[in-house]
Protein backbone atom coordinates (compact mmCIF):
# COMPACT_ATOMS: atom_id res chain seq x y z
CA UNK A 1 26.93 11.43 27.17
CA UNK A 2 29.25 10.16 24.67
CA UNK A 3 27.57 7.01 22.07
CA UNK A 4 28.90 3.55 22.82
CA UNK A 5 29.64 3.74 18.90
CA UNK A 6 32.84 5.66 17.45
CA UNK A 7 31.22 8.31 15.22
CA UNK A 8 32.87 10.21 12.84
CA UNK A 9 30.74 13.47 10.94
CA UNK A 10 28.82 13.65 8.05
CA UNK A 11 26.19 10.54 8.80
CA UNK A 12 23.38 13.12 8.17
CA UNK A 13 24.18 13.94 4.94
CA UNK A 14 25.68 10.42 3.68
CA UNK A 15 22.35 8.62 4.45
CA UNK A 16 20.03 11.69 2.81
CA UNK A 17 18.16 12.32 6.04
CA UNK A 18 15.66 14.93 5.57
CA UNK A 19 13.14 16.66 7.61
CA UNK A 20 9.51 17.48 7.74
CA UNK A 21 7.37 19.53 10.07
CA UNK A 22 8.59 21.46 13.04
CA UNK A 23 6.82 19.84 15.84
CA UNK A 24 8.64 19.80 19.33
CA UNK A 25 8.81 16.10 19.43
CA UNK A 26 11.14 14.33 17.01
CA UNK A 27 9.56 11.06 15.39
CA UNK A 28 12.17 9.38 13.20
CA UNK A 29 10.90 6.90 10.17
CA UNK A 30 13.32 4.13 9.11
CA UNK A 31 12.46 1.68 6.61
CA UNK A 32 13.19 -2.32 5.46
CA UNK A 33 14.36 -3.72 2.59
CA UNK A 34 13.87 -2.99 -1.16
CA UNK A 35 12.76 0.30 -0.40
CA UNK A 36 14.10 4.03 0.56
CA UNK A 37 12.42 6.41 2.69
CA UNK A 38 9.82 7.74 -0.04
CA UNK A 39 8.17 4.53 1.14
CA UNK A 40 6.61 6.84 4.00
CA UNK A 41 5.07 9.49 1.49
CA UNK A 42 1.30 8.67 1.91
CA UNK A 43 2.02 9.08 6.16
CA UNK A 44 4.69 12.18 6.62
CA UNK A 45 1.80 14.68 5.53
CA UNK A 46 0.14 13.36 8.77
CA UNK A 47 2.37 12.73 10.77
CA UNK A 48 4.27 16.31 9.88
CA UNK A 49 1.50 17.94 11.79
CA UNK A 50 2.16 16.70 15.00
CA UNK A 51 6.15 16.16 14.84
CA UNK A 52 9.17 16.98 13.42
CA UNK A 53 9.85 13.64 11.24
CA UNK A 54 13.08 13.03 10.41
CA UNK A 55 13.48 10.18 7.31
CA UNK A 56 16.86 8.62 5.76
CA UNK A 57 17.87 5.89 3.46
CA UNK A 58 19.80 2.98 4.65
CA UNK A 59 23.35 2.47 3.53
CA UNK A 60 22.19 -0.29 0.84
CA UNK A 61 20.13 2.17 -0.86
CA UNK A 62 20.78 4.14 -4.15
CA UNK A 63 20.09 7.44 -2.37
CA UNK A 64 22.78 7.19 0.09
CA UNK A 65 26.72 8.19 -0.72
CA UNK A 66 27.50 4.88 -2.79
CA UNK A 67 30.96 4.54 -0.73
CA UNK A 68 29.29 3.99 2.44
CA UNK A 69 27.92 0.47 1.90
CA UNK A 70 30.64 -1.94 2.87
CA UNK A 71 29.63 -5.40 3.16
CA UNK A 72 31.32 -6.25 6.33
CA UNK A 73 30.45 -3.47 7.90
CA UNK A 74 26.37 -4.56 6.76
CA UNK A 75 26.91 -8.06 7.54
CA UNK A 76 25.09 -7.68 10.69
CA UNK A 77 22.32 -5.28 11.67
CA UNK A 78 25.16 -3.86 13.92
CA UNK A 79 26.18 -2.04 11.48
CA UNK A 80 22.96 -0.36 10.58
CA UNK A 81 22.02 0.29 14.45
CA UNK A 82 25.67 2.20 14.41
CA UNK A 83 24.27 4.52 11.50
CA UNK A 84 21.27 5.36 13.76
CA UNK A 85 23.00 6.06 16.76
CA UNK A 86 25.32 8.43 14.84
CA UNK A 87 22.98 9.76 12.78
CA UNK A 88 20.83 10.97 16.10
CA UNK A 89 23.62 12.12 17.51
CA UNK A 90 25.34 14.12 14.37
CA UNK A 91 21.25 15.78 14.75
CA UNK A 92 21.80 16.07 18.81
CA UNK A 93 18.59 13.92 19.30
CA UNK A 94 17.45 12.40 22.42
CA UNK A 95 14.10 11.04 23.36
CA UNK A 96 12.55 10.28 20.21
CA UNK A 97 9.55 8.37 18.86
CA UNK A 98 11.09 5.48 16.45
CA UNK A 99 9.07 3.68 13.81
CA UNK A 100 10.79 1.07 12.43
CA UNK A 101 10.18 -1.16 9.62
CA UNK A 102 10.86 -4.62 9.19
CA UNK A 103 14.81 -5.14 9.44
CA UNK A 104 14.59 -1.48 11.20
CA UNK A 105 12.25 -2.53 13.85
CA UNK A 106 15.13 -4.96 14.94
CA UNK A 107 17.70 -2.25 13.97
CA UNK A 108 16.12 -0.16 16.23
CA UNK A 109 15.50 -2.45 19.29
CA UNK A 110 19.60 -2.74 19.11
CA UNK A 111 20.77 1.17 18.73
CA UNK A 112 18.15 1.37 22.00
CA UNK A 113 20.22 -1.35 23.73
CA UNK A 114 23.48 0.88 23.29
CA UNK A 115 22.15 3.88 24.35
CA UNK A 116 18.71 3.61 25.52
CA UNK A 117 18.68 8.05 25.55
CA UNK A 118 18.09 8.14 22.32
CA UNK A 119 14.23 6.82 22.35
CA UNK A 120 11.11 7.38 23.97
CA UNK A 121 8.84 4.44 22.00
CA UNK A 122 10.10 1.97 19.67
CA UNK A 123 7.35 1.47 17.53
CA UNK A 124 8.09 -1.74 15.54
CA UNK A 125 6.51 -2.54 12.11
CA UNK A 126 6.41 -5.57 10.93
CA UNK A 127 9.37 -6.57 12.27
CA UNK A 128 10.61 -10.14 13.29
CA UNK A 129 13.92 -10.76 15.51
CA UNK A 130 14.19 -14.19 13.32
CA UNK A 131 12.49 -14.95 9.76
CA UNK A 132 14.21 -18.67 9.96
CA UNK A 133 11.36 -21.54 11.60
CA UNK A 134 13.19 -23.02 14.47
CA UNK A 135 12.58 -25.67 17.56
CA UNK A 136 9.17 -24.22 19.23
CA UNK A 137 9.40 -20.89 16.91
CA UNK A 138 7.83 -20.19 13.74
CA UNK A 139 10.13 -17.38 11.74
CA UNK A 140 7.82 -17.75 8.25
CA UNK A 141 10.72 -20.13 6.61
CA UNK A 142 12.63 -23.01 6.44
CA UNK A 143 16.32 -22.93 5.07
CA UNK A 144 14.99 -24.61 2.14
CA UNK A 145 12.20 -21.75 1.09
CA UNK A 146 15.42 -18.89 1.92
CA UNK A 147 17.70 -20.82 -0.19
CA UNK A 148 15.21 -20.81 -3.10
CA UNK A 149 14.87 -17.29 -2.73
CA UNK A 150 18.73 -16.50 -2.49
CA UNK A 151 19.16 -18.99 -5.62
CA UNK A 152 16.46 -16.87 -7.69
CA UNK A 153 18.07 -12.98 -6.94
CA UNK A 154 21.35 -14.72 -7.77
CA UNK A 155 20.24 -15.76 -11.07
CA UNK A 156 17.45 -13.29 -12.35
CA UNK A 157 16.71 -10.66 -10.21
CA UNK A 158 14.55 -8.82 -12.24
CA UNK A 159 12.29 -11.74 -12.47
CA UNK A 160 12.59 -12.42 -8.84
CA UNK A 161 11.76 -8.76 -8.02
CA UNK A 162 8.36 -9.20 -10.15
CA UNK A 163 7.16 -11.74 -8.52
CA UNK A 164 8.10 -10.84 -4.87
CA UNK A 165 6.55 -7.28 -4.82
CA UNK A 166 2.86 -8.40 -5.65
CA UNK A 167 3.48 -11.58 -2.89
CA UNK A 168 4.88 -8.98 -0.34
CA UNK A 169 2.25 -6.44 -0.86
CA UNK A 170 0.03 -9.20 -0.73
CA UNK A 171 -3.60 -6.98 -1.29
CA UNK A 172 -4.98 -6.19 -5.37
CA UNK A 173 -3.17 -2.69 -5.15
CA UNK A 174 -1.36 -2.33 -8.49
CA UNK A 175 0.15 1.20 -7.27
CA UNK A 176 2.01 -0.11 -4.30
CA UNK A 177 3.02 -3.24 -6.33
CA UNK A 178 4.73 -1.01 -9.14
CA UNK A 179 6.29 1.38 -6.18
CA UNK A 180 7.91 -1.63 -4.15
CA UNK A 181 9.37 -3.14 -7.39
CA UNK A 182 10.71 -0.20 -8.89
CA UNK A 183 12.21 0.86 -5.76
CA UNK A 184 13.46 -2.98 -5.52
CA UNK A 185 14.83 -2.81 -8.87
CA UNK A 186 16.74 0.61 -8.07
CA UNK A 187 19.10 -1.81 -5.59
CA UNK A 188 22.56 -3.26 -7.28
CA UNK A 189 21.39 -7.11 -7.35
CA UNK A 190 24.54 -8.21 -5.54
CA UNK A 191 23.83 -5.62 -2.30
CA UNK A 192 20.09 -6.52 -2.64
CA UNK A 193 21.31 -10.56 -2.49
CA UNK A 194 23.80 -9.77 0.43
CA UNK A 195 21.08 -7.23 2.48
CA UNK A 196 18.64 -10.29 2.00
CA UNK A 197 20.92 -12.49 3.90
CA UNK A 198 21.89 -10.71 6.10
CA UNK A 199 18.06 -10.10 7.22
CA UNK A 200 16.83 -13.70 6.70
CA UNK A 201 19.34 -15.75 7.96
CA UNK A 202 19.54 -13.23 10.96
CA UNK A 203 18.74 -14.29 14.73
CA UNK A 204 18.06 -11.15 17.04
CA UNK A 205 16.23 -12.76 19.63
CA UNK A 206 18.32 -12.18 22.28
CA UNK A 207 18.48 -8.77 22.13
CA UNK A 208 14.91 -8.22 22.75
CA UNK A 209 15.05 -8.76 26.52
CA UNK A 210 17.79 -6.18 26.62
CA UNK A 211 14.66 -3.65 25.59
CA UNK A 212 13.93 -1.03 27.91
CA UNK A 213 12.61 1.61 26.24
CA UNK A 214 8.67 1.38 26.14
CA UNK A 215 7.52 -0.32 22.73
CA UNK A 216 4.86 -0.83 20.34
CA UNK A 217 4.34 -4.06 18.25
CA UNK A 218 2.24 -3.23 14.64
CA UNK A 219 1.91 -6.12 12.38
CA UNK A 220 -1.20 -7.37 9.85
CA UNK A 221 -3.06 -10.21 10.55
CA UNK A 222 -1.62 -11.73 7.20
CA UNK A 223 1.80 -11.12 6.77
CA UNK A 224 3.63 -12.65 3.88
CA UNK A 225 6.88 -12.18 5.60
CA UNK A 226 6.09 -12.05 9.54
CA UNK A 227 3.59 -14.74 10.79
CA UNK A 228 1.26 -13.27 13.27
CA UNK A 229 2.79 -15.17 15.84
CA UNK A 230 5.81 -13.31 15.92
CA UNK A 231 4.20 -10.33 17.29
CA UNK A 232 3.33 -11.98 20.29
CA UNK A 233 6.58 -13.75 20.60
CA UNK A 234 8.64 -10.24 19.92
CA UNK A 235 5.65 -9.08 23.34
CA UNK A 236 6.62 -12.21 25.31
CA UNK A 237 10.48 -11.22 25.29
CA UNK A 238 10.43 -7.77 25.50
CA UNK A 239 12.53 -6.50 28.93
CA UNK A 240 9.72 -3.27 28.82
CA UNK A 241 6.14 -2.60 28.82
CA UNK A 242 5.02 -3.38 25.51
CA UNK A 243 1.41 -3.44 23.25
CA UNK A 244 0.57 -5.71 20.09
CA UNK A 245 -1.81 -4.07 17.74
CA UNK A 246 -2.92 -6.17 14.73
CA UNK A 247 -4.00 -4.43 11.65
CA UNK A 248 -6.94 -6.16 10.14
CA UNK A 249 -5.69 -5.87 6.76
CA UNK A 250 -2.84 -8.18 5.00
CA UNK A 251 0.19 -7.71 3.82
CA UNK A 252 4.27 -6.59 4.61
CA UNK A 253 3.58 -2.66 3.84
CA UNK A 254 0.82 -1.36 5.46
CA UNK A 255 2.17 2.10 5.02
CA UNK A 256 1.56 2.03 1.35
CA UNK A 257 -1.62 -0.01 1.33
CA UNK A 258 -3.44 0.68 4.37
CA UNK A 259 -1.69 4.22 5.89
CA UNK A 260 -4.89 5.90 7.08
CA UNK A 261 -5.89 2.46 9.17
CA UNK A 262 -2.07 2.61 10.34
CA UNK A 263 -1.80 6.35 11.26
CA UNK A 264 -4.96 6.30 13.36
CA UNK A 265 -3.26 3.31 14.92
CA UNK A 266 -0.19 5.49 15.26
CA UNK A 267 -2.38 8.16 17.03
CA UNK A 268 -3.88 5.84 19.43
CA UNK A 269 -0.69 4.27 20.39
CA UNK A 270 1.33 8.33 20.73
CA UNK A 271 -2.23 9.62 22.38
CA UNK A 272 -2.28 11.92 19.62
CA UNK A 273 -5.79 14.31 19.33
């Protein structure tokens, strides 16, 4: 069955996607912003026993061919869901297990509404279909917080980086803070300022009763980024069968700061022995 994206060739190798394990299932790791897929280091040892894992870096990253990331193209998570589509394709993969986190979680919910083949379980991360408070919803923000936030990467990002990683990681883990802002400050400031509006001004809710493909909701119970709420929300609207598991821990990266609590998550929620 032909994608409901045009794809040209070469997806695989412009977005770095490599490969670890050689299980008979497929499991595909895509991450959020400000980081790359080393991100998933502390989990792919595990997870490499049972699957074959398949990682990649999203356009905006340094990693990927530089001429890829066009900012219409990015403007919308569209774009990105494209990338996945073609990129499972380009690797003739159906049927797989997809973690995604935070913007990929949403990313991933849409590449399963145009072509549903592709996944098994949508396992979503941290993810939120809207970051932005609205009537009846709480998204985390209010225009006024994102516009601070846009004003400060505009005019120092550096100094905006420093303080976001330790707020994001949110737990006294000095490793994981240095990792997130060093991979932060490996983005160009004006992609990282564009990516960041494109996630939090974004408004997916609507796609997520489109869902069919079984899913998984992961989120901490203190989430600098997601409110706890929005896991239940994201369960409410789902059009498939879906399960919330909260993480008692705190924090937007539970894969660098709590990864053995989150992998035997994982292998509850796969039935994994």
């Amino acid at each position: 069955m032909g994608t409901a994206y045009g794809c040209g060739g070469g997806i695989v190798d412009a977005l770095n996607a490599n490969f670890y394990g050689n299980g008979t299932q497929t499991l595909v790791l895509a991450h959020g912003f400000g980081t790359d897929q080393t991100v998933w280091h502390y989990l792919i040892p595990f997870l490499a026993y049972y699957f074959k894992v398949v990682v990649f870096d999203l356009a905006f990253t340094p990693n990927a061919t530089p001429s890829i990331y066009d900012p219409k193209k990015y403007s919308t998570f569209d774009g990105y869901a494209q990338d996945l589509v073609c990129l499972l394709d380009e690797l003739n993969l159906k049927k797989t297990i997809y973690v995604g986190h935070s913007m990929s979680a949403m990313i991933g919910c849409l590449a399963a509404t145009k072509n549903p083949q592709l996944f098994q379980h949508l396992l979503l991360l941290g993810g939120s279909p809207r970051y932005l408070d609205g009537k009846g919803y709480e998204g985390g923000f209010t225009r006024r917080e994102l516009d601070t936030i846009f004003e400060s990467m505009k005019q120092n990002f550096s100094g905006w980086a420093h303080n976001f990683a330790p707020t994001a990681i949110s737990v006294n883990d000095s490793a994981a803070v240095a990792e997130f802002e060093h991979s932060l400050l490996r983005m160009k400031p004006d992609v990282a300022l564009s990516v960041a509006k494109t996630i939090f001004l974004s408004d997916y809710r609507w796609v997520l009763p489109q869902v069919k493909v079984p899913c998984s909701i992961i989120q901490t119970r203190k989430d600098p980024i997601v409110p706890v709420s929005v896991a239940s929300y994201i369960n409410r609207n789902l059009g498939t069968c879906s399960k919330v598991k909260i993480l008692e821990t705190q924090g937007h990266f539970s894969h660098l700061t709590a990864y053995r609590l989150l992998f035997k998550v994982l292998k509850d929620l796969l039935s994994l022995k």
